[in-house]
Protein backbone atom coordinates (compact mmCIF):
# COMPACT_ATOMS: atom_id res chain seq x y z
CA UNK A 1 172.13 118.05 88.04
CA UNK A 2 172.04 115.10 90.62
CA UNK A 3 169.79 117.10 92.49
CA UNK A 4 167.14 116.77 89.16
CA UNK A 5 167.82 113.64 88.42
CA UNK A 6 166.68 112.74 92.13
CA UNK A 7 163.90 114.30 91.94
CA UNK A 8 162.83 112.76 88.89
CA UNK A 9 163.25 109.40 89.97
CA UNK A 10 161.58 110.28 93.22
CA UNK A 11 158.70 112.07 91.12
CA UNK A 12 158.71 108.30 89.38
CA UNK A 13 158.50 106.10 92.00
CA UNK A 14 155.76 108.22 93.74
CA UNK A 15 153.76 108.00 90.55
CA UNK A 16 154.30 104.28 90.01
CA UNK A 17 153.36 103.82 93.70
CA UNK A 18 150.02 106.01 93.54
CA UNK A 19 149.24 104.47 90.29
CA UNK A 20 149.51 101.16 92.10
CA UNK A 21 147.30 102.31 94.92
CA UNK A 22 144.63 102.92 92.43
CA UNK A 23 144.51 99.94 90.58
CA UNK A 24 144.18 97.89 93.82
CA UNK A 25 140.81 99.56 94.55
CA UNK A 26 139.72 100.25 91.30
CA UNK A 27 137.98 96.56 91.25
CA UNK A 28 135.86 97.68 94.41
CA UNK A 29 135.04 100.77 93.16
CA UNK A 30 133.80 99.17 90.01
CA UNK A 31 131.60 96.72 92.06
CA UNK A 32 130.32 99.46 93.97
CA UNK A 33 129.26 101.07 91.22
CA UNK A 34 127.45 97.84 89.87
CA UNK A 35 125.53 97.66 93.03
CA UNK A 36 124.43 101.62 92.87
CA UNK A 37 123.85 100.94 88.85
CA UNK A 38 121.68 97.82 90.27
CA UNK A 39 119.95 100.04 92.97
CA UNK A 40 119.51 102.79 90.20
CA UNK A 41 117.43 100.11 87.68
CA UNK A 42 115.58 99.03 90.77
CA UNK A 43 114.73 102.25 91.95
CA UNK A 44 113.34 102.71 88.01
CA UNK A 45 111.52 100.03 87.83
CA UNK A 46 109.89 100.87 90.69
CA UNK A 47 109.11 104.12 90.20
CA UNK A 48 107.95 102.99 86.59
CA UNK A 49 105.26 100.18 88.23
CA UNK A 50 104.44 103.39 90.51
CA UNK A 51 103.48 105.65 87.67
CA UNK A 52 102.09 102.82 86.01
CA UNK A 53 99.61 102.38 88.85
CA UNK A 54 98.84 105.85 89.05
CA UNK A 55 98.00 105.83 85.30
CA UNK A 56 95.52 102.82 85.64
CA UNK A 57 93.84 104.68 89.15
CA UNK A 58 93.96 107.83 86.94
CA UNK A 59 91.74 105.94 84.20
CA UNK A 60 89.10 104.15 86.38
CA UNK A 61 88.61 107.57 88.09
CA UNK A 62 88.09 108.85 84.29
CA UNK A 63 86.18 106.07 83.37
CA UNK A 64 83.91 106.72 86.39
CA UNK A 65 83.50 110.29 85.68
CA UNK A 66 82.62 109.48 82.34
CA UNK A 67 79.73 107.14 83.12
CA UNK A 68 78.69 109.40 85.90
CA UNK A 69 78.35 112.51 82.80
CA UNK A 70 76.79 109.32 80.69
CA UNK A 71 73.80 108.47 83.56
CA UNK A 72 73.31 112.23 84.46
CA UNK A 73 73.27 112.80 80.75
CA UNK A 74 70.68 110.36 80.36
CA UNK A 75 68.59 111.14 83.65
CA UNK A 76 68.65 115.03 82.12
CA UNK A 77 67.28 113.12 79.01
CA UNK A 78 64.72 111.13 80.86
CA UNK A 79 63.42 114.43 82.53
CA UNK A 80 63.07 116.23 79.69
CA UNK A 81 61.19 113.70 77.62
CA UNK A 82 58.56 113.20 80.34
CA UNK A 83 58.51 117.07 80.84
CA UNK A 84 57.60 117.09 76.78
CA UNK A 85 55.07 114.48 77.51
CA UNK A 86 53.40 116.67 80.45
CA UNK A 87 53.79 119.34 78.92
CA UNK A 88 51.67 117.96 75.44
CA UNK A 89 49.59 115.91 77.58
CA UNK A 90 48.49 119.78 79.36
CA UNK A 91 48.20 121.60 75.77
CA UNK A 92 45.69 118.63 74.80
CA UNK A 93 43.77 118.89 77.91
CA UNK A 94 43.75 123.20 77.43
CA UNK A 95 42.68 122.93 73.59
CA UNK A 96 39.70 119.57 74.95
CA UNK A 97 38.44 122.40 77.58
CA UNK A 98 38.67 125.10 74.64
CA UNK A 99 36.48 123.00 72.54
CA UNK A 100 34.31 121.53 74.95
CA UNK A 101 33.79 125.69 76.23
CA UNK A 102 33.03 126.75 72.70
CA UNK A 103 30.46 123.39 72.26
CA UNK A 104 28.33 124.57 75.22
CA UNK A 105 28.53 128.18 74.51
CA UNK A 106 27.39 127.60 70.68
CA UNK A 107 24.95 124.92 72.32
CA UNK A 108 23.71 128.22 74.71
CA UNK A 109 23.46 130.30 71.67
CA UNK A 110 21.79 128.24 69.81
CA UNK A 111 19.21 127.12 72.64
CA UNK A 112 18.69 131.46 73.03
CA UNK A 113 17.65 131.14 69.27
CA UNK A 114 15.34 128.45 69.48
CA UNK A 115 13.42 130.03 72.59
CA UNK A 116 13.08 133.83 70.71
């Protein structure tokens, strides 16, 4: 039974002693892990100005597309109005030389009917 109790002691003091051990660094631990917590929230805000960067570059690109579809939009526009205007300024010209055709040709007629 001496034997037990011996070991139980000696079980005691080695767990009093580690338990010791750990206390003494537990402080430095702790203050390590402030300064990786610390490095952590810097790393985030980093990466968080970095996205947020990216986002703004993301939208001026955007916003330059956008105007770019807006001016070829309007250029597209542009053509096609003055493609309308051609195009009604050469049906007015067609239908003048029509009538100005059928004038002579009833003025030929008529000057065939005069001389008979």
């Amino acid at each position: 039974m001496s034997k037990i109790v011996a070991t139980l002691i000696a079980g005691l003091f080695a767990t009093s002693a580690f338990a010791a051990q750990s206390t003494a660094t537990a402080p430095t631990t702790t203050q390590a892990a402030k300064a990786d917590v610390k490095a952590d929230k810097d790393v985030a805000k980093a990466e968080a100005k970095e996205a947020k960067k990216a986002a703004k570059a993301d939208a001026k690109v955007e916003k330059k597309a956008a105007e770019a579809k807006a001016d070829v939009a309007a250029e597209k526009a542009d053509a096609a109005k003055t493609k309308a205007k051609a195009h009604k300024k050469a049906e007015k010209a067609k239908a003048d030389a029509a009538a100005d055709k059928t004038a002579a040709h009833a003025d030929q007629k008529a000057d065939m009917a005069a001389s008979k």
